[in-house]
C-alpha atoms as a PDB file:
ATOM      1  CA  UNK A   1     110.474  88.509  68.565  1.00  0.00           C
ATOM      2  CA  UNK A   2     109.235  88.489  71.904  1.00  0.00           C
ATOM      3  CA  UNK A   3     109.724  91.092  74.995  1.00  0.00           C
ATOM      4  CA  UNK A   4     107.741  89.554  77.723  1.00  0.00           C
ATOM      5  CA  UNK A   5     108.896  86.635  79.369  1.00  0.00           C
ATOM      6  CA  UNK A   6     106.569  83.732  80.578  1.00  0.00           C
ATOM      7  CA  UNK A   7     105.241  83.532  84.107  1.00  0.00           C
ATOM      8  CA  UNK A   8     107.471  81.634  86.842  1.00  0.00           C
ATOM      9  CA  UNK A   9     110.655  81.690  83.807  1.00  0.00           C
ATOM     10  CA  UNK A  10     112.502  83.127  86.589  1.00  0.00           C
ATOM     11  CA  UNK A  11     113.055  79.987  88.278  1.00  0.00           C
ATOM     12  CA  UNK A  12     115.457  79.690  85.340  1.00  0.00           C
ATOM     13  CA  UNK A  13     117.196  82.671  85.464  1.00  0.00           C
ATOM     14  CA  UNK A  14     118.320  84.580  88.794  1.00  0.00           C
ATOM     15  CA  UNK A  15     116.722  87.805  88.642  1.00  0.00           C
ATOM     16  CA  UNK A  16     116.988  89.232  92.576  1.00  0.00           C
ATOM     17  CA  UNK A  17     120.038  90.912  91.668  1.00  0.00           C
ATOM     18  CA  UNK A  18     118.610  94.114  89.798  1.00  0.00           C
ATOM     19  CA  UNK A  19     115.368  94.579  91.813  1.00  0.00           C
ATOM     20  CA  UNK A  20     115.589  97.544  93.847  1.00  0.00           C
ATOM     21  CA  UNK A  21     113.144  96.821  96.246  1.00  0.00           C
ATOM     22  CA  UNK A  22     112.130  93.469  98.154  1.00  0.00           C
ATOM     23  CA  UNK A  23     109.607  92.268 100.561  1.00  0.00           C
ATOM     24  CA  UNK A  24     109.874  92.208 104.226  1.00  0.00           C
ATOM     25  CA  UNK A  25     107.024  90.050 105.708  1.00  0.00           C
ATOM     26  CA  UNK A  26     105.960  90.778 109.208  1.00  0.00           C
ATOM     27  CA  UNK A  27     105.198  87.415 110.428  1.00  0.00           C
ATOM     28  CA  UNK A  28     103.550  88.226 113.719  1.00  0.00           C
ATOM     29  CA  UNK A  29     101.018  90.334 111.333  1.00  0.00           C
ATOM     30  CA  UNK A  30     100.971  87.445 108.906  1.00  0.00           C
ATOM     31  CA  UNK A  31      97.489  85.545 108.529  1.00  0.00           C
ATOM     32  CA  UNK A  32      98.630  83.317 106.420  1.00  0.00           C
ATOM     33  CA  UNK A  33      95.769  83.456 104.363  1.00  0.00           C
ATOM     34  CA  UNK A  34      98.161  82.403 101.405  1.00  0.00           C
ATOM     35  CA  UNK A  35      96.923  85.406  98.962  1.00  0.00           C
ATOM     36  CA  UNK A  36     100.931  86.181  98.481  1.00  0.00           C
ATOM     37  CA  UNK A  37     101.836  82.798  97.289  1.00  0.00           C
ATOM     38  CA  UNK A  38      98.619  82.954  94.700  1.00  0.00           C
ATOM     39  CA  UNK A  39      99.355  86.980  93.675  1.00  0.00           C
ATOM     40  CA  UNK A  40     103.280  86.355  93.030  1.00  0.00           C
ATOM     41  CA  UNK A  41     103.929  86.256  88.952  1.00  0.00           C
ATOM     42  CA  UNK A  42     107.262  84.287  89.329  1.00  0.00           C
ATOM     43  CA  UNK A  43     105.890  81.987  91.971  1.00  0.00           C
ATOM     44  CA  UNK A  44     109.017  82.604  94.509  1.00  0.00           C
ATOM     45  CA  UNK A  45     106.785  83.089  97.404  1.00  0.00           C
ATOM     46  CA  UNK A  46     106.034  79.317  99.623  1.00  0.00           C
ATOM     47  CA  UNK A  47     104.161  78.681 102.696  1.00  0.00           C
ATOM     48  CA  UNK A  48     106.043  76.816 105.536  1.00  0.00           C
ATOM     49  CA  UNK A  49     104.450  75.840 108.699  1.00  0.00           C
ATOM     50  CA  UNK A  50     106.467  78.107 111.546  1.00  0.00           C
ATOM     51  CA  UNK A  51     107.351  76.428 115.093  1.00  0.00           C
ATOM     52  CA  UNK A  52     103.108  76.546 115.993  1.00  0.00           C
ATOM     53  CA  UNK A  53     103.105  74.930 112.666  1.00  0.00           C
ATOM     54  CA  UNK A  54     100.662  77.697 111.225  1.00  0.00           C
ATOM     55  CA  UNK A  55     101.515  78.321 107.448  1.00  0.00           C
ATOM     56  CA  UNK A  56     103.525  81.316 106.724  1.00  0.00           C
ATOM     57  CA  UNK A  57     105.227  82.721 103.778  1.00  0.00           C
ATOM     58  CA  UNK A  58     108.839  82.745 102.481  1.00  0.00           C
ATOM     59  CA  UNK A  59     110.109  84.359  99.273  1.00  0.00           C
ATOM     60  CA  UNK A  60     113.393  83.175  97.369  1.00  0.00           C
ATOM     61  CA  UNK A  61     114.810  86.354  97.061  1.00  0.00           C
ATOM     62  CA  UNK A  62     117.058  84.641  94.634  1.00  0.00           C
ATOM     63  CA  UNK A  63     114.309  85.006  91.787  1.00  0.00           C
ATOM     64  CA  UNK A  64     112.087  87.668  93.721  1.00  0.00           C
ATOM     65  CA  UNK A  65     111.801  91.170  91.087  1.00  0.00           C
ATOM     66  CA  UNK A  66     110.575  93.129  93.428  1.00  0.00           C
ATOM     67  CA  UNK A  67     107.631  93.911  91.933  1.00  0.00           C
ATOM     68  CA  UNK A  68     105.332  94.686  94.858  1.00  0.00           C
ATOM     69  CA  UNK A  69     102.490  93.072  94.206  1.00  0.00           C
ATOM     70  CA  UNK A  70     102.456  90.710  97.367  1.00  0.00           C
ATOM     71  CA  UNK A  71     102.818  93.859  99.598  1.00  0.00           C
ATOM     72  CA  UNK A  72     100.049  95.658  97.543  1.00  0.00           C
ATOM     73  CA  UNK A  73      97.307  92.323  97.794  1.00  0.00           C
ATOM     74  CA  UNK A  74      97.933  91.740 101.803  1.00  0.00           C
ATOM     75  CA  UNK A  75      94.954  91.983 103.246  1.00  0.00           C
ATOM     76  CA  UNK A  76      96.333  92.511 107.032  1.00  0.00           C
ATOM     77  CA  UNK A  77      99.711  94.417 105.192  1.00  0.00           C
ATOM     78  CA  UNK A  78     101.745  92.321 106.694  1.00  0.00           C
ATOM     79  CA  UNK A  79     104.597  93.092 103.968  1.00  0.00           C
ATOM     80  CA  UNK A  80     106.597  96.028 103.179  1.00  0.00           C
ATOM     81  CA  UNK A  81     108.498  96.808 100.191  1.00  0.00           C
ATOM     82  CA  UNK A  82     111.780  98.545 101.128  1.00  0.00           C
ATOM     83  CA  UNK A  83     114.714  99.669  99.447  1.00  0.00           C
ATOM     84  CA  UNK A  84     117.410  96.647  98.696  1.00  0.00           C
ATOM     85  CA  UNK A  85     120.611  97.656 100.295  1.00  0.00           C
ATOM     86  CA  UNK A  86     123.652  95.924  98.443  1.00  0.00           C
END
């Protein structure tokens, strides 16, 4: 029997509905260095070019846990974790 759960299976499954916390990205403090994208463990996090066409991140808070680690790998902290209202 297994309890974990392969990496990017959420893609599957919706899972944004328990987290209780989610990212907020700051995009004017956003690099986009990309280190997000490559630290996420569900792959929900994509860079998109904005309207200067520099790459920036969005999550799909569809399958985003909540799990913090984008906000805690930032190097400029561009992203917060704060509590999900509902």
């Amino acid at each position: 029997m297994k309890i974990t759960a392969k990496p990017s299976s959420t893609i599957i499954n919706k899972t944004g509905g328990w987290r209780t916390y989610v990212p907020k990205t700051d995009l004017n403090k956003c690099i986009g260095c990309g280190t997000c994208v490559r630290i996420c463990p569900e792959s929900v996090i994509t860079m998109s070019p904005n309207q200067e066409g520099k790459p920036k991140p969005k999550t799909d808070l569809n399958y985003c846990k909540g799990c913090g680690l984008c906000a805690k790998e930032c190097p400029v902290k561009a992203i917060d974790m704060e509590l999900e209202t509902k």
